[in-house]
PDB file of N, CA and C in Angstrom:
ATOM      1  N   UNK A   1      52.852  -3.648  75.034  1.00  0.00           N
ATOM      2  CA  UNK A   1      52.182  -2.390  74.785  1.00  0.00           C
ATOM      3  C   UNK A   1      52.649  -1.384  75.831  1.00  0.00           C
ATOM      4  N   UNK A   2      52.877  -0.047  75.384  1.00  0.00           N
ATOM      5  CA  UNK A   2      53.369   0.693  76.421  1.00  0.00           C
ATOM      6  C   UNK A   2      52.320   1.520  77.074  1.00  0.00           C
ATOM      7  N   UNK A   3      52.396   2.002  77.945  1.00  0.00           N
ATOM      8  CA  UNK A   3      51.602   2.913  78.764  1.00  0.00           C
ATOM      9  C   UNK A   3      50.745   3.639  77.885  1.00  0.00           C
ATOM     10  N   UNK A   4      49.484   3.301  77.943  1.00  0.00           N
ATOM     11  CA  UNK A   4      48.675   4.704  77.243  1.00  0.00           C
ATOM     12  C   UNK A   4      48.569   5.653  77.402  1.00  0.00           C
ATOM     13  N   UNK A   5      48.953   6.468  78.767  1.00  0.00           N
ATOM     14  CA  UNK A   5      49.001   7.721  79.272  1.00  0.00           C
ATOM     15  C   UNK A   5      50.198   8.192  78.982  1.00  0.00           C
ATOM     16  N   UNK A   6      51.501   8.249  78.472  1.00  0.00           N
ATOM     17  CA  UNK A   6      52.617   8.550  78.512  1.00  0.00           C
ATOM     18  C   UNK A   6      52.345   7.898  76.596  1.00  0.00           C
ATOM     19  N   UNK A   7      51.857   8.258  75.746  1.00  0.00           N
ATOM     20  CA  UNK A   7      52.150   8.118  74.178  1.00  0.00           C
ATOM     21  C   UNK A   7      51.261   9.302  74.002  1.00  0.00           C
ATOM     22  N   UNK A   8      52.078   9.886  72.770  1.00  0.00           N
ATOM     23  CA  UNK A   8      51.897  10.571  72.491  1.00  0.00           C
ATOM     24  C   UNK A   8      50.370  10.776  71.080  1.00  0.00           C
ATOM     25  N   UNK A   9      49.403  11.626  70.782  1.00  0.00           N
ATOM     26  CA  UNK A   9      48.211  11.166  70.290  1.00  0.00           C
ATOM     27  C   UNK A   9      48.689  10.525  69.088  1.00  0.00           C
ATOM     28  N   UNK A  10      49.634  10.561  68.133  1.00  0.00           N
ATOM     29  CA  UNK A  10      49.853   9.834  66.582  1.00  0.00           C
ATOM     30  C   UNK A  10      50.358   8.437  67.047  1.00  0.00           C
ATOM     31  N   UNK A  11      50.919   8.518  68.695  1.00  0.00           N
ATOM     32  CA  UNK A  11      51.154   6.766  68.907  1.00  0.00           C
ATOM     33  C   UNK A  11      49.646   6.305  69.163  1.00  0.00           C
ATOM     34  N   UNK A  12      48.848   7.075  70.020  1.00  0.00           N
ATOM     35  CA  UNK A  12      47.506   6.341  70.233  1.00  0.00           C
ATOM     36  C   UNK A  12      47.267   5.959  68.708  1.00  0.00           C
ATOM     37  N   UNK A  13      46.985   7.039  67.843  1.00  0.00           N
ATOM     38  CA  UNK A  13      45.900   6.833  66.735  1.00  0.00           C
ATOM     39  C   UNK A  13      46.738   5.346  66.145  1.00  0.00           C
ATOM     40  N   UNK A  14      47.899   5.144  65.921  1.00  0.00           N
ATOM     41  CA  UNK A  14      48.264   3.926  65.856  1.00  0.00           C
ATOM     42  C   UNK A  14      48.038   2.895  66.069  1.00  0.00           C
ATOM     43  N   UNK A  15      47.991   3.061  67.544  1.00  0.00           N
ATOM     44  CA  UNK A  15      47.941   1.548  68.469  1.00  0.00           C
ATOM     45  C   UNK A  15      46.244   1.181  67.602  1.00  0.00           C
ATOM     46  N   UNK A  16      45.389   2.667  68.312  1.00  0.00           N
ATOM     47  CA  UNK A  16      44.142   2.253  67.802  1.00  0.00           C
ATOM     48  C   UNK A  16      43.830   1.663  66.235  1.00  0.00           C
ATOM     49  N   UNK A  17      44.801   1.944  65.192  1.00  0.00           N
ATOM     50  CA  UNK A  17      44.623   1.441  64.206  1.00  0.00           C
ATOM     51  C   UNK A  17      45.171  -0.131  63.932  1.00  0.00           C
ATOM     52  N   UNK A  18      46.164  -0.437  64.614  1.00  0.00           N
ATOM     53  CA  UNK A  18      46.236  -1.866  64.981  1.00  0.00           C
ATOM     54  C   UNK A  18      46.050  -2.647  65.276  1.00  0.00           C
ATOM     55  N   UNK A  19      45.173  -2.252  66.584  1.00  0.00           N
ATOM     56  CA  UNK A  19      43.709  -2.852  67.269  1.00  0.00           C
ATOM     57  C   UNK A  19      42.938  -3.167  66.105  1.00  0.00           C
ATOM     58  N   UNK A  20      42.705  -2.526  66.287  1.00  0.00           N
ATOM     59  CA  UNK A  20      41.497  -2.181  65.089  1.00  0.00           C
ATOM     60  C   UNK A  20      41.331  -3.103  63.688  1.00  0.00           C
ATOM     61  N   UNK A  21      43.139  -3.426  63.662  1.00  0.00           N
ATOM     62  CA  UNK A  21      43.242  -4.563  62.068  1.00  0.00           C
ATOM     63  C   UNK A  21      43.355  -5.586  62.869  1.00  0.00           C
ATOM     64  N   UNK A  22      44.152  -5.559  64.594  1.00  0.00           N
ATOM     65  CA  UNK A  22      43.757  -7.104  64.973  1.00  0.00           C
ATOM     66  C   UNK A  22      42.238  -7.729  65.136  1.00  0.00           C
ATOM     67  N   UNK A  23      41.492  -6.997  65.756  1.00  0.00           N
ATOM     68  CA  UNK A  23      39.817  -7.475  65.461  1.00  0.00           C
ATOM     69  C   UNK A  23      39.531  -7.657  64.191  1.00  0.00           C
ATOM     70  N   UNK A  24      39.523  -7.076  63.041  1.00  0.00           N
ATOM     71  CA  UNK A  24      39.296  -7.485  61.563  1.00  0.00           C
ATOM     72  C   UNK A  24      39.859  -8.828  61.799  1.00  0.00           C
ATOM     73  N   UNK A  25      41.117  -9.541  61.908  1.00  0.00           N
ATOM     74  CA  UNK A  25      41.750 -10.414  61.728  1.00  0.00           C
ATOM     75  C   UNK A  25      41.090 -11.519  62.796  1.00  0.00           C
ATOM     76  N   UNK A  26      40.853 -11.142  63.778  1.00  0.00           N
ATOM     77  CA  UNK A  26      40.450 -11.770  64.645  1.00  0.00           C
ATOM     78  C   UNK A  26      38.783 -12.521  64.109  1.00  0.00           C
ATOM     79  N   UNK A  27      37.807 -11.581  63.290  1.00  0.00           N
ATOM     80  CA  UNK A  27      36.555 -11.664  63.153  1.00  0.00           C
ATOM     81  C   UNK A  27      36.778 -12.540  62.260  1.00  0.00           C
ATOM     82  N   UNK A  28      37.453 -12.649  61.082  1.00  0.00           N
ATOM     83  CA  UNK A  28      37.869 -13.283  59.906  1.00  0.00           C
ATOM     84  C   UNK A  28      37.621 -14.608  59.982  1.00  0.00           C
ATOM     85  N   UNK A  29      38.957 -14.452  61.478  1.00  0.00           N
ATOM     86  CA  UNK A  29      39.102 -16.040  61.458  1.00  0.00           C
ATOM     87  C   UNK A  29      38.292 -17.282  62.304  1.00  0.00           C
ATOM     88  N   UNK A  30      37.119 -16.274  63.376  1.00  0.00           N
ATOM     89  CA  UNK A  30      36.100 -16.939  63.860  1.00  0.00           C
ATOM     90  C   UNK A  30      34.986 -16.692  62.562  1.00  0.00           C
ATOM     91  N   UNK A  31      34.726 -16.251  61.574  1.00  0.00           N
ATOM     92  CA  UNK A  31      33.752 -16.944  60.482  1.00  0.00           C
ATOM     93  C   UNK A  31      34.829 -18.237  59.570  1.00  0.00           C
ATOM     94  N   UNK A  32      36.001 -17.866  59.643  1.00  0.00           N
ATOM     95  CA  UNK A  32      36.496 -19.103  58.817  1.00  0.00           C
ATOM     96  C   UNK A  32      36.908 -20.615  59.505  1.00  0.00           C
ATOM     97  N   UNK A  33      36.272 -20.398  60.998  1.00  0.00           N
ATOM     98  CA  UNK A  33      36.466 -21.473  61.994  1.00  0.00           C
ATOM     99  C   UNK A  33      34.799 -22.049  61.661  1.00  0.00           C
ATOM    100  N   UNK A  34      33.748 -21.375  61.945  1.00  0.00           N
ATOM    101  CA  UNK A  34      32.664 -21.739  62.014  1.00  0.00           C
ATOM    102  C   UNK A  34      32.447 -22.385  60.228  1.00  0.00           C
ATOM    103  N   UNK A  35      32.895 -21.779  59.399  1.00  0.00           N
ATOM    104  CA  UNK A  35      32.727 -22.593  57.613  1.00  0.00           C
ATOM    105  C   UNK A  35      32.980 -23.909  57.976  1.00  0.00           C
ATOM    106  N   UNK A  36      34.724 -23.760  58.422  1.00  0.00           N
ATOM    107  CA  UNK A  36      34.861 -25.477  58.390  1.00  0.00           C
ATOM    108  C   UNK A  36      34.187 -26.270  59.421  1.00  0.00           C
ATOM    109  N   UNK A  37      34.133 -26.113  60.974  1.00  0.00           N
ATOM    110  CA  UNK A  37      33.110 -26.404  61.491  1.00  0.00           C
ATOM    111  C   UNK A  37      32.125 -26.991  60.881  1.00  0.00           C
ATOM    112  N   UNK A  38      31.095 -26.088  60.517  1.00  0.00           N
ATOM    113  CA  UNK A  38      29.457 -26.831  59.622  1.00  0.00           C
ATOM    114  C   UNK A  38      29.788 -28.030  58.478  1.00  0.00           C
ATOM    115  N   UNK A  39      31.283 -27.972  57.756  1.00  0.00           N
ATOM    116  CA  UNK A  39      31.572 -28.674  57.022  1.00  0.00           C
ATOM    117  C   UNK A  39      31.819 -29.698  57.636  1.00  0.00           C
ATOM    118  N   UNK A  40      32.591 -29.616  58.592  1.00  0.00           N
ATOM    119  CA  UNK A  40      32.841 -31.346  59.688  1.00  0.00           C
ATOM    120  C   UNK A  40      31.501 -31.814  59.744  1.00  0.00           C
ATOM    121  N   UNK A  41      30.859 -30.912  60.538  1.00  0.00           N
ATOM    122  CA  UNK A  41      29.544 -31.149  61.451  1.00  0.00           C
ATOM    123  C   UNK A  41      29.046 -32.040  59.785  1.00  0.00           C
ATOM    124  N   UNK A  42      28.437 -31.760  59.192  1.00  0.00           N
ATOM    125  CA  UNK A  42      27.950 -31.908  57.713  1.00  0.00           C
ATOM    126  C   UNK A  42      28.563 -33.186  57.358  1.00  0.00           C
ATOM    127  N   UNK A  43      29.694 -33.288  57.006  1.00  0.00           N
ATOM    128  CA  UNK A  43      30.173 -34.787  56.852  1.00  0.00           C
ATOM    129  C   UNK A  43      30.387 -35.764  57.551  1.00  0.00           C
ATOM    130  N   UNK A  44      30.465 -35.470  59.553  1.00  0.00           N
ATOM    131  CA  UNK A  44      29.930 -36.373  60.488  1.00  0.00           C
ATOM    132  C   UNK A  44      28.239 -36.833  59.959  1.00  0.00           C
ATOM    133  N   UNK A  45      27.410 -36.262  59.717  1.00  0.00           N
ATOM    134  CA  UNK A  45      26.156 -36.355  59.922  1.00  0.00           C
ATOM    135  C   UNK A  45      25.661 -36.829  58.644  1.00  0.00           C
ATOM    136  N   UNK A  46      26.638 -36.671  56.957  1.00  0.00           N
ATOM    137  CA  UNK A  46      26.060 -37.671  56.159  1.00  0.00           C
ATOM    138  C   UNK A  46      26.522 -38.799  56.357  1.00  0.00           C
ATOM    139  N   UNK A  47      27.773 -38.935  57.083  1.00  0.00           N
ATOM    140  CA  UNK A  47      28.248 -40.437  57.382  1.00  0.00           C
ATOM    141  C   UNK A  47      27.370 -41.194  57.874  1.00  0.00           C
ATOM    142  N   UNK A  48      26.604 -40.787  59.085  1.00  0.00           N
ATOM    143  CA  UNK A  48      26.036 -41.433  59.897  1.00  0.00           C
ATOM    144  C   UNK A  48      24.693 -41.762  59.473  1.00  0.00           C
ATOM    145  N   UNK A  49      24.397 -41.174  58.486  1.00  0.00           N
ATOM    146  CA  UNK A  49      23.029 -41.464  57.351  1.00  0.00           C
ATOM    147  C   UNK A  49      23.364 -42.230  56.531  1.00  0.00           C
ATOM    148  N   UNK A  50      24.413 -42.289  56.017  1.00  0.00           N
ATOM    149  CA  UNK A  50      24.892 -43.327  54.777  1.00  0.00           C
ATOM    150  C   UNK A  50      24.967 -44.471  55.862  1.00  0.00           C
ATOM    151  N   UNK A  51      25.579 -44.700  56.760  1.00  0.00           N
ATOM    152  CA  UNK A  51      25.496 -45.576  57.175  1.00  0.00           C
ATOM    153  C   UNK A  51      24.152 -46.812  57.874  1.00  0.00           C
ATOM    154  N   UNK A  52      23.409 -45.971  57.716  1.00  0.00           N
ATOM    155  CA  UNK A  52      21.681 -46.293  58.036  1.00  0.00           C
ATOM    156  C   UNK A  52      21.396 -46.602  56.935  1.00  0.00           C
ATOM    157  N   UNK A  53      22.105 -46.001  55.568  1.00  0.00           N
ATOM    158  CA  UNK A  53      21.308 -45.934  54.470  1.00  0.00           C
ATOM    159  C   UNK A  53      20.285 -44.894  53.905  1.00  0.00           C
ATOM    160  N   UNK A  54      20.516 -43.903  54.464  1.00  0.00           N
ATOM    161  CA  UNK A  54      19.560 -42.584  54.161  1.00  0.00           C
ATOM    162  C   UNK A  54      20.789 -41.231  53.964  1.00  0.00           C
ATOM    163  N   UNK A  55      19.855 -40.369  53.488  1.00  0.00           N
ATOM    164  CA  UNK A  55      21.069 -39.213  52.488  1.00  0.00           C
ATOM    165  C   UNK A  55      20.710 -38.180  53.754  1.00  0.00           C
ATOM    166  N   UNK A  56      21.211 -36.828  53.266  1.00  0.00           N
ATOM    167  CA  UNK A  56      20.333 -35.708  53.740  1.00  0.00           C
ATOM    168  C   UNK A  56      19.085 -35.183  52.835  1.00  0.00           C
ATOM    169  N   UNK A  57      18.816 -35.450  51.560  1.00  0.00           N
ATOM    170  CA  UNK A  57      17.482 -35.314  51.137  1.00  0.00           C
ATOM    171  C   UNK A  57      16.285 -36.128  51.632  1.00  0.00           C
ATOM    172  N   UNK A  58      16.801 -37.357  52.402  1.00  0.00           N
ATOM    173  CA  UNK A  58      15.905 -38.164  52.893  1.00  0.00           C
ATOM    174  C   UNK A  58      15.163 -37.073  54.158  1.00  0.00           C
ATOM    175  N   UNK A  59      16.253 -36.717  54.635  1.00  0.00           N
ATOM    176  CA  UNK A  59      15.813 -36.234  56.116  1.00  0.00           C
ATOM    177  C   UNK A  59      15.167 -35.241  56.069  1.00  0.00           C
ATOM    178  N   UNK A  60      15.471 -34.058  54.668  1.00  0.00           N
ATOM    179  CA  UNK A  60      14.884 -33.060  54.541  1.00  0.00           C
ATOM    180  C   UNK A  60      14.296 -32.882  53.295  1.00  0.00           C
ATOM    181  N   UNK A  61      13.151 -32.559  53.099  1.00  0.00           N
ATOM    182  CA  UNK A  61      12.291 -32.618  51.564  1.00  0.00           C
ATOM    183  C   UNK A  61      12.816 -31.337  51.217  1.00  0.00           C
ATOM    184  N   UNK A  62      13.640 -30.143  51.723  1.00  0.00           N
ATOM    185  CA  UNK A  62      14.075 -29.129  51.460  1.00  0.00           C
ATOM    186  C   UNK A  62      13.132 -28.103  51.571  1.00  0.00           C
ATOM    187  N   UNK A  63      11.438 -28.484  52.087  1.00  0.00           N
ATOM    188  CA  UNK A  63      10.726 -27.003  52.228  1.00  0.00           C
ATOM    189  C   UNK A  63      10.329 -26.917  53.594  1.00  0.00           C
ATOM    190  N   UNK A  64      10.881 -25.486  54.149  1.00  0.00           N
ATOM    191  CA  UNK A  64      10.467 -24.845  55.018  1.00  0.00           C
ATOM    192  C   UNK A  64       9.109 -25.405  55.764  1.00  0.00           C
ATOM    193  N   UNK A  65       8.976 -25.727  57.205  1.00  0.00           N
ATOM    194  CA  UNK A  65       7.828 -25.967  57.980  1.00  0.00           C
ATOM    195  C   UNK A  65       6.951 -24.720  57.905  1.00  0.00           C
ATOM    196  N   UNK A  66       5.810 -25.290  57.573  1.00  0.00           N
ATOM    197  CA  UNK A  66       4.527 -24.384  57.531  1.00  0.00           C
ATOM    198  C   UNK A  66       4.533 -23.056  59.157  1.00  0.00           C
ATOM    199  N   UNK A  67       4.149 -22.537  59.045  1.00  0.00           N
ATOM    200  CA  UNK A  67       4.188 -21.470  60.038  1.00  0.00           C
ATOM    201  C   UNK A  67       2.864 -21.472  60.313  1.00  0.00           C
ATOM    202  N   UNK A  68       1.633 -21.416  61.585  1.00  0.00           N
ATOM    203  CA  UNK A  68       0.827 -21.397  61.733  1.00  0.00           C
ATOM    204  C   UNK A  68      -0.006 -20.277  61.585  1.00  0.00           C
ATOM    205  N   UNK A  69      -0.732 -19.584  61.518  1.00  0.00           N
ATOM    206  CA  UNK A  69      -1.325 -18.241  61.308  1.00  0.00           C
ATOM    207  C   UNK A  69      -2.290 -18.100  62.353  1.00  0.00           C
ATOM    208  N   UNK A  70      -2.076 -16.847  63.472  1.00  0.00           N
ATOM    209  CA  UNK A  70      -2.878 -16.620  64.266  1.00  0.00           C
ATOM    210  C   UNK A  70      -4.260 -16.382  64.201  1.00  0.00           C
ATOM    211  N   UNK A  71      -5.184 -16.912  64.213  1.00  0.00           N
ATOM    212  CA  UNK A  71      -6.644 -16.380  64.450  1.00  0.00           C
ATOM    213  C   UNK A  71      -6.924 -15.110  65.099  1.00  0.00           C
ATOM    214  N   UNK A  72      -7.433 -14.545  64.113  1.00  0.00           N
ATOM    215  CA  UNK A  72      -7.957 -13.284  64.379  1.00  0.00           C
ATOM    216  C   UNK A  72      -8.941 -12.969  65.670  1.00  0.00           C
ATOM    217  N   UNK A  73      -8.119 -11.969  66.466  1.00  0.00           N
ATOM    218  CA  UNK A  73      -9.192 -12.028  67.726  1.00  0.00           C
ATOM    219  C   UNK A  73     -10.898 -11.431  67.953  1.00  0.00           C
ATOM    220  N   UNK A  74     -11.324 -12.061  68.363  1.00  0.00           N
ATOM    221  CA  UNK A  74     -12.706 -12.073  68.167  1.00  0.00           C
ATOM    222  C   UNK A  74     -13.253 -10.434  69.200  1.00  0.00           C
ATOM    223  N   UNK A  75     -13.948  -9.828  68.457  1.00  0.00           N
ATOM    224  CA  UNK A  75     -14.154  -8.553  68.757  1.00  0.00           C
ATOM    225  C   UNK A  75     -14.955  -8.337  70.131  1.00  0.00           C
ATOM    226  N   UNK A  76     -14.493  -7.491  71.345  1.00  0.00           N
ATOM    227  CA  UNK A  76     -14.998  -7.124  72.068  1.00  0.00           C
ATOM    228  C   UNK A  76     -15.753  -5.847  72.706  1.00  0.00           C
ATOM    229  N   UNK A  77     -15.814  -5.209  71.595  1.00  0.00           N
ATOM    230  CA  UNK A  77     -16.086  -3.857  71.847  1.00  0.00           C
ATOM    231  C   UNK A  77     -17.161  -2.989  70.594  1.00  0.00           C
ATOM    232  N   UNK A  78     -17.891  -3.047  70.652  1.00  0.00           N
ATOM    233  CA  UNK A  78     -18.790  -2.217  69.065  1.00  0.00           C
ATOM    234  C   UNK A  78     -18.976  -1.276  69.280  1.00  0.00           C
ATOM    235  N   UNK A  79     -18.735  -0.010  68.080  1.00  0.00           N
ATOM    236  CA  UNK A  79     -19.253   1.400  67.794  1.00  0.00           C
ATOM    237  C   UNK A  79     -20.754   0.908  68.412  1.00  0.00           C
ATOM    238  N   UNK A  80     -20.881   2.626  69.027  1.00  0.00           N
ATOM    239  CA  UNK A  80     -22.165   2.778  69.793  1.00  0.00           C
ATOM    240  C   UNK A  80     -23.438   3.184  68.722  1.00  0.00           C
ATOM    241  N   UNK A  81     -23.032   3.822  67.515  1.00  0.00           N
ATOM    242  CA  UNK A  81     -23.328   4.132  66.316  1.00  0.00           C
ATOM    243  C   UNK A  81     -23.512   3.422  64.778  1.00  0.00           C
ATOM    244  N   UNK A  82     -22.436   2.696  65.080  1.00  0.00           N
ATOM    245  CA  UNK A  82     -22.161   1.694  63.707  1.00  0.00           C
ATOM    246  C   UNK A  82     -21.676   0.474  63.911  1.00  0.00           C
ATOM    247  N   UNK A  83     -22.719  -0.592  63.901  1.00  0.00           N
ATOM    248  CA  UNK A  83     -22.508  -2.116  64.523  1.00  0.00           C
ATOM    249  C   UNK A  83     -21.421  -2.562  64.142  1.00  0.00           C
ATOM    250  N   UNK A  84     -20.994  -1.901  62.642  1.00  0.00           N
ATOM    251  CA  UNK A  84     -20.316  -3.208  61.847  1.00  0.00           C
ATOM    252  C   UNK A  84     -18.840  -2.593  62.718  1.00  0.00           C
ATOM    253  N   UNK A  85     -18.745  -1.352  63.220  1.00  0.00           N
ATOM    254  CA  UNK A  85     -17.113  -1.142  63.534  1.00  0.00           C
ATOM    255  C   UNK A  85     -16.846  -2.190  64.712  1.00  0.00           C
ATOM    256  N   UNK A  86     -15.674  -2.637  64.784  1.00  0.00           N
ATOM    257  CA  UNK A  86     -15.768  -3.558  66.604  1.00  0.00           C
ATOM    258  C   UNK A  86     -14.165  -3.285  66.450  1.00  0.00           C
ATOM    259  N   UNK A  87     -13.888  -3.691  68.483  1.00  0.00           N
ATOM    260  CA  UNK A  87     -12.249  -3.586  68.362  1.00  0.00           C
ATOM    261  C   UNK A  87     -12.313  -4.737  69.573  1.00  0.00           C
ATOM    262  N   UNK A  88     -11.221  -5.312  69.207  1.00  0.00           N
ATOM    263  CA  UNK A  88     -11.125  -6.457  69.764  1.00  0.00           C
ATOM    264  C   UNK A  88     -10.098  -5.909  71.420  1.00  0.00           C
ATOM    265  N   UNK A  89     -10.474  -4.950  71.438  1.00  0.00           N
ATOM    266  CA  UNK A  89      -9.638  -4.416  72.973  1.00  0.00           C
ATOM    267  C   UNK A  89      -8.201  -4.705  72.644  1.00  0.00           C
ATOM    268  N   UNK A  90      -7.464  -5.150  71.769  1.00  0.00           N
ATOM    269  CA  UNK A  90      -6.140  -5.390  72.072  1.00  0.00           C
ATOM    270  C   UNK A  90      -5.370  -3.958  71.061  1.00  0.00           C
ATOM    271  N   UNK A  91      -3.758  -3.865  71.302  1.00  0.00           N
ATOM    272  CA  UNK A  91      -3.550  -3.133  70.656  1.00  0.00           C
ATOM    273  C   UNK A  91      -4.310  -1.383  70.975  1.00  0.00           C
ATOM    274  N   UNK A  92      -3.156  -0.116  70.180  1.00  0.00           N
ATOM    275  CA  UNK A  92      -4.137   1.201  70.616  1.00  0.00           C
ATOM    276  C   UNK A  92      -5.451   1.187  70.531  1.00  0.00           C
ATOM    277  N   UNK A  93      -5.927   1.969  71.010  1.00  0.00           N
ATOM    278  CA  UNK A  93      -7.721   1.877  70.964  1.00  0.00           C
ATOM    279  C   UNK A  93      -7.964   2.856  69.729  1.00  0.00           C
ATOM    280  N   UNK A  94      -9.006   2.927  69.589  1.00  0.00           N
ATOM    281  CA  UNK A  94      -9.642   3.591  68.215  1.00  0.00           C
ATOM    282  C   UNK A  94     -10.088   5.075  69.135  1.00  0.00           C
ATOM    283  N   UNK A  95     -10.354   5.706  67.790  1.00  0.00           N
ATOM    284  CA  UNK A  95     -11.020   6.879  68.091  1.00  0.00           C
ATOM    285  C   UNK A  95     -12.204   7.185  68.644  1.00  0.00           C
ATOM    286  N   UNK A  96     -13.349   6.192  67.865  1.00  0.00           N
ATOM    287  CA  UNK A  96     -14.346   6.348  68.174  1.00  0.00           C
ATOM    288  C   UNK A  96     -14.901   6.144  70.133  1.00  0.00           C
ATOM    289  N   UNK A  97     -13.713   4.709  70.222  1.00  0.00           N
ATOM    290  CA  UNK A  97     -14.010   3.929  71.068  1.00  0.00           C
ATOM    291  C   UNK A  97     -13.226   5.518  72.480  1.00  0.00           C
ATOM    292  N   UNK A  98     -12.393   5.869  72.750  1.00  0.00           N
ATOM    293  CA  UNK A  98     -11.911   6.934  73.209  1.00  0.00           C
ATOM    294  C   UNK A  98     -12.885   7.986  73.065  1.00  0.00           C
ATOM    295  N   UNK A  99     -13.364   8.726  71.855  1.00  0.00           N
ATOM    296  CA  UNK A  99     -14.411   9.219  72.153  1.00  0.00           C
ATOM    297  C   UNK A  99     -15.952   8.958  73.103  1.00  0.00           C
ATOM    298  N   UNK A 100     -16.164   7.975  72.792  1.00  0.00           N
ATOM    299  CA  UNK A 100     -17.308   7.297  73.405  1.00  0.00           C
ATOM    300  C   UNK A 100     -17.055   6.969  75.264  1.00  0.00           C
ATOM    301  N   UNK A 101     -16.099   6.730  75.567  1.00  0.00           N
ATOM    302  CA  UNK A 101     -15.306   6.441  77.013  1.00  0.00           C
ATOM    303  C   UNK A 101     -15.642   8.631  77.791  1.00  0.00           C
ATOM    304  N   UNK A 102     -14.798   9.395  76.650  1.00  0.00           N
ATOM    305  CA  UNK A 102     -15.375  10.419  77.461  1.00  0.00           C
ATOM    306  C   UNK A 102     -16.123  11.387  77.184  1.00  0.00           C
ATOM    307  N   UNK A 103     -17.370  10.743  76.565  1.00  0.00           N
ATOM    308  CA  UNK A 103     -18.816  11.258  76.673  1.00  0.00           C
ATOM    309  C   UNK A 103     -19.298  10.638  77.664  1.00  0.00           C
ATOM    310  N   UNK A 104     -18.604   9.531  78.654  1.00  0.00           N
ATOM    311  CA  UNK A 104     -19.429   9.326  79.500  1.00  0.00           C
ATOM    312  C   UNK A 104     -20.385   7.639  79.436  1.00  0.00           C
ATOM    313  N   UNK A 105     -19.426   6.872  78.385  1.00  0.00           N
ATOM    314  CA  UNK A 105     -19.753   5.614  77.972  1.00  0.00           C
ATOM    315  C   UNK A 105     -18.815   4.616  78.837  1.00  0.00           C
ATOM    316  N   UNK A 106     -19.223   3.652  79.038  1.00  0.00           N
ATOM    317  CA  UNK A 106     -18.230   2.654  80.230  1.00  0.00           C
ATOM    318  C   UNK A 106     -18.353   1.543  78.966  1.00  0.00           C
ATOM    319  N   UNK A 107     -17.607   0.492  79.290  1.00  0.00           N
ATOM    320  CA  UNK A 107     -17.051  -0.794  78.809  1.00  0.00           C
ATOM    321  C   UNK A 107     -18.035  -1.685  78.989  1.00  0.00           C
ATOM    322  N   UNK A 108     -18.813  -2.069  79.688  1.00  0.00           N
ATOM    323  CA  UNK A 108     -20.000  -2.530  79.811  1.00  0.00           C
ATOM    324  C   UNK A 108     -21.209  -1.990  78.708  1.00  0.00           C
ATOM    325  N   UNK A 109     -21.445  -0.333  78.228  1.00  0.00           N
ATOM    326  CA  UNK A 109     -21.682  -0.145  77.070  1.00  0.00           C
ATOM    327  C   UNK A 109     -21.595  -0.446  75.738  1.00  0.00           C
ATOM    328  N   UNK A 110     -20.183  -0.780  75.869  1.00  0.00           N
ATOM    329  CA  UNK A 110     -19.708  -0.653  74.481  1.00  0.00           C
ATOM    330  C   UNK A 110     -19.276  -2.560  73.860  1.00  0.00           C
ATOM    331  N   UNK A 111     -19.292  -2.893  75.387  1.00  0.00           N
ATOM    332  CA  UNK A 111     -19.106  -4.572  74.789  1.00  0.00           C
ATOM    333  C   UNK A 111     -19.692  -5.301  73.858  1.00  0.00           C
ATOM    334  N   UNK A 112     -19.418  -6.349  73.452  1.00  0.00           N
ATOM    335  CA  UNK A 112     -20.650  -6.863  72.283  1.00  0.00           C
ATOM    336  C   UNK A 112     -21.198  -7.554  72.947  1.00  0.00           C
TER     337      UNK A 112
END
């Protein structure tokens, strides 16, 4: 490659367009390394099941592990006005609850 400071801009835009198809070429061929890869990996690993005597459907029933669902956090804070509103302190605060702070209401007020 010659000096980048001494080419002229239609040699840059060049070079840069060559670059540019060597990374395409380059990206190509690290996804077509990783295909065959998983395919080795894949036929090491039914071998070694056939050889136990078990498949890959054995190992996997094919559905996704359940995901747990967070419990809803239990409310620490109630409208001074309306029982049923509550905010569990986490996350922005509410309006009401901001209102109520500067009329002169403390957290000890407003707790449940």
């Amino acid at each position: 490659m010659a000096k980048l400071d001494k080419m002229t801009k239609q040699d840059l835009a060049k070079e840069r367009k060559e670059a540019e198809a060597r990374l395409k070429e380059i990206a190509k061929a690290e996804a077509e390394f990783d295909g065959r890869r998983l395919k080795e990996l894949r036929a090491e690993i039914e071998a070694m099941l056939a050889k136990e005597g078990y498949s890959i459907a054995a190992l996997f029933d094919g559905k996704a592990p359940k995901k747990g669902t967070k419990a809803k956090a239990a409310p620490k804070f109630r409208h001074p006005e309306n029982a049923s509103v509550t905010w569990s302190g986490r996350g922005r605060q509410p309006q009401w609850y901001k209102d109520a702070i500067a009329a002169g209401k403390t957290d000890k007020d407003l707790s449940v």
